[in-house]
C-alpha atoms as a PDB file:
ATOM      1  CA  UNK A   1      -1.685 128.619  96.977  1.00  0.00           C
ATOM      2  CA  UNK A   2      -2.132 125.031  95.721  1.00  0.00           C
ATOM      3  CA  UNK A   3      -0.693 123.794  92.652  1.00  0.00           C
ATOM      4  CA  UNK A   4      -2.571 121.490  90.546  1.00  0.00           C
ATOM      5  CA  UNK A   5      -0.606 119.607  87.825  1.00  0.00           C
ATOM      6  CA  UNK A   6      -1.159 116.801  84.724  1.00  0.00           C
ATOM      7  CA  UNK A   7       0.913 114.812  83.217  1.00  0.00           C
ATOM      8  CA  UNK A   8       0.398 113.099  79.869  1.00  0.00           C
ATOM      9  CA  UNK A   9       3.081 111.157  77.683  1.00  0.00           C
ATOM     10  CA  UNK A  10       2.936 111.551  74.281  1.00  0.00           C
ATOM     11  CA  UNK A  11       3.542 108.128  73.100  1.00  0.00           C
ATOM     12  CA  UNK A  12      -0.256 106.952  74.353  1.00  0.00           C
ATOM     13  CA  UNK A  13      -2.231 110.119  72.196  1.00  0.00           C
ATOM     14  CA  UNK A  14      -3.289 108.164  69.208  1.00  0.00           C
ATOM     15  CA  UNK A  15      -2.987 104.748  70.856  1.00  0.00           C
ATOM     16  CA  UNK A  16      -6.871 103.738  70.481  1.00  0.00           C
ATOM     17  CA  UNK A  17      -6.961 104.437  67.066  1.00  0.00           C
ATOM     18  CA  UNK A  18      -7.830 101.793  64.225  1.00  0.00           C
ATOM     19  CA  UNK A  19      -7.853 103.892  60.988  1.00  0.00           C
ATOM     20  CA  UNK A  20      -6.083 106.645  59.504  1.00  0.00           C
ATOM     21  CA  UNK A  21      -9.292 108.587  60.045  1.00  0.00           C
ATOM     22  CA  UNK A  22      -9.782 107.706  64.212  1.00  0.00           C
ATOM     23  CA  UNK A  23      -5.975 108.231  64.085  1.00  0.00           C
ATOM     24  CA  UNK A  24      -6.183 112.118  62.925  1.00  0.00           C
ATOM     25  CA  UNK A  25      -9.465 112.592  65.015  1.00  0.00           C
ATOM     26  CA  UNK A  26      -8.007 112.069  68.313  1.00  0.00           C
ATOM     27  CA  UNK A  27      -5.035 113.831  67.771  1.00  0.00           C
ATOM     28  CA  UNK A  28      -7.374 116.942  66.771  1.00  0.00           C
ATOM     29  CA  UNK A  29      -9.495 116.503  70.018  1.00  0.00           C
ATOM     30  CA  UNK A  30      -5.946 116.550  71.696  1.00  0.00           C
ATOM     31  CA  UNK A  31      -4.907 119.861  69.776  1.00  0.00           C
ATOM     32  CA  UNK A  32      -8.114 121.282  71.005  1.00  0.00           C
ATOM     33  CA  UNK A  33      -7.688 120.608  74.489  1.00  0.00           C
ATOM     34  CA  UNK A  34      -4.066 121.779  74.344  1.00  0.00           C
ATOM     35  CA  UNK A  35      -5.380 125.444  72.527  1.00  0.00           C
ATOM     36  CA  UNK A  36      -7.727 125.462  75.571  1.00  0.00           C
ATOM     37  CA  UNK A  37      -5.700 124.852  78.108  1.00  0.00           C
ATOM     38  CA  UNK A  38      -2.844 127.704  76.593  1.00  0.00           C
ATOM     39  CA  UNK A  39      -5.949 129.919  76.721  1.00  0.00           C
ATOM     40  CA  UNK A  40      -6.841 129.134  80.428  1.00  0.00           C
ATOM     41  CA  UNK A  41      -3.426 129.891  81.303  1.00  0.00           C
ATOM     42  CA  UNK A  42      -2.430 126.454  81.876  1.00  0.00           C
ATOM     43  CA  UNK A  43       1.544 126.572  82.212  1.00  0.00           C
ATOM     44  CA  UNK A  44       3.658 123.339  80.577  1.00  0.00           C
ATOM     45  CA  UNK A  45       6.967 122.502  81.847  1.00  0.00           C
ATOM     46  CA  UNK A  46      10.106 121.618  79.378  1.00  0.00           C
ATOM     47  CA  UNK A  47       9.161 117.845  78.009  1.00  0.00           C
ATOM     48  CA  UNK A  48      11.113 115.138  79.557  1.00  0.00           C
ATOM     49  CA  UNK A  49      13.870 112.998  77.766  1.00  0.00           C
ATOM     50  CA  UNK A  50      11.224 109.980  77.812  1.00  0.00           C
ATOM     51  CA  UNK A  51       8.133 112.260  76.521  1.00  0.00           C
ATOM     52  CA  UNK A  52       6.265 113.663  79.175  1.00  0.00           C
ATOM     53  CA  UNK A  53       4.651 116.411  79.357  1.00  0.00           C
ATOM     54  CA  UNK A  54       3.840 118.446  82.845  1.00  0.00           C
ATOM     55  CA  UNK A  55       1.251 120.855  83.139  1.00  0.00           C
ATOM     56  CA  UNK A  56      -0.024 123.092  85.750  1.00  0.00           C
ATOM     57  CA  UNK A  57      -2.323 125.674  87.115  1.00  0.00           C
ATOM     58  CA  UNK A  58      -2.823 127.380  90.474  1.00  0.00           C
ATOM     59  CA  UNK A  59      -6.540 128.162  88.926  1.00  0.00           C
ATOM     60  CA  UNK A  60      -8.642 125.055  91.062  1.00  0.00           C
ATOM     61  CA  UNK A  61     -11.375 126.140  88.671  1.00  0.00           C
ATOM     62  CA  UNK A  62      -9.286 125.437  85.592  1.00  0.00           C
ATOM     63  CA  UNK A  63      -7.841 122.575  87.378  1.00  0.00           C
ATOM     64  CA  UNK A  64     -11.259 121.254  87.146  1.00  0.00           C
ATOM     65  CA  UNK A  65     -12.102 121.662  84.175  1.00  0.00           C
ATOM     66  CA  UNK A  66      -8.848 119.810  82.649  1.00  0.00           C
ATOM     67  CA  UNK A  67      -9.049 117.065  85.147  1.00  0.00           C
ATOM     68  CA  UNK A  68      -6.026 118.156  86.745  1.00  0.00           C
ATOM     69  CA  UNK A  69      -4.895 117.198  90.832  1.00  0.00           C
ATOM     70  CA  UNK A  70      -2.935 119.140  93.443  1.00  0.00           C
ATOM     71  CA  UNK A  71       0.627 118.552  92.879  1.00  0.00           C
ATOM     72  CA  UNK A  72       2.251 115.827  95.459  1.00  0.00           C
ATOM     73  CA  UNK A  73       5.318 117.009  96.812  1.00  0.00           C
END
């Protein structure tokens, strides 16, 4: 079965943001997205030492939805 995977580093989550407002906004839309991902039964690995996060499925549907791709081995 394929594994489909994402990873994200934390040091880019709030880089677009201009105010203290835009700032807390996008880090709530990323909050969301993590709860909904947990929910899907989206797995995360340990972070790494330089802040990224892996995450994974073997569900292509909620691959899809997250915007995750097959794993490259």
């Amino acid at each position: 079965m394929p594994i489909f995977e994402m990873t994200v580093s934390n040091k880019w989550i709030g880089s677009g943001a201009k105010s203290f407002d835009e700032f807390i906004d996008l880090l709530e839309k990323h909050v969301k997205m993590l709860k909904e991902m947990r929910t899907a039964g989206v797995r995360m690995e340990p972070l790494s030492d330089d802040g990224y996060a892996t995450f994974s499925t073997e569900d292509a549907n909620v691959a899809g939805r997250f915007g995750m791709l097959p794993k490259r081995n």
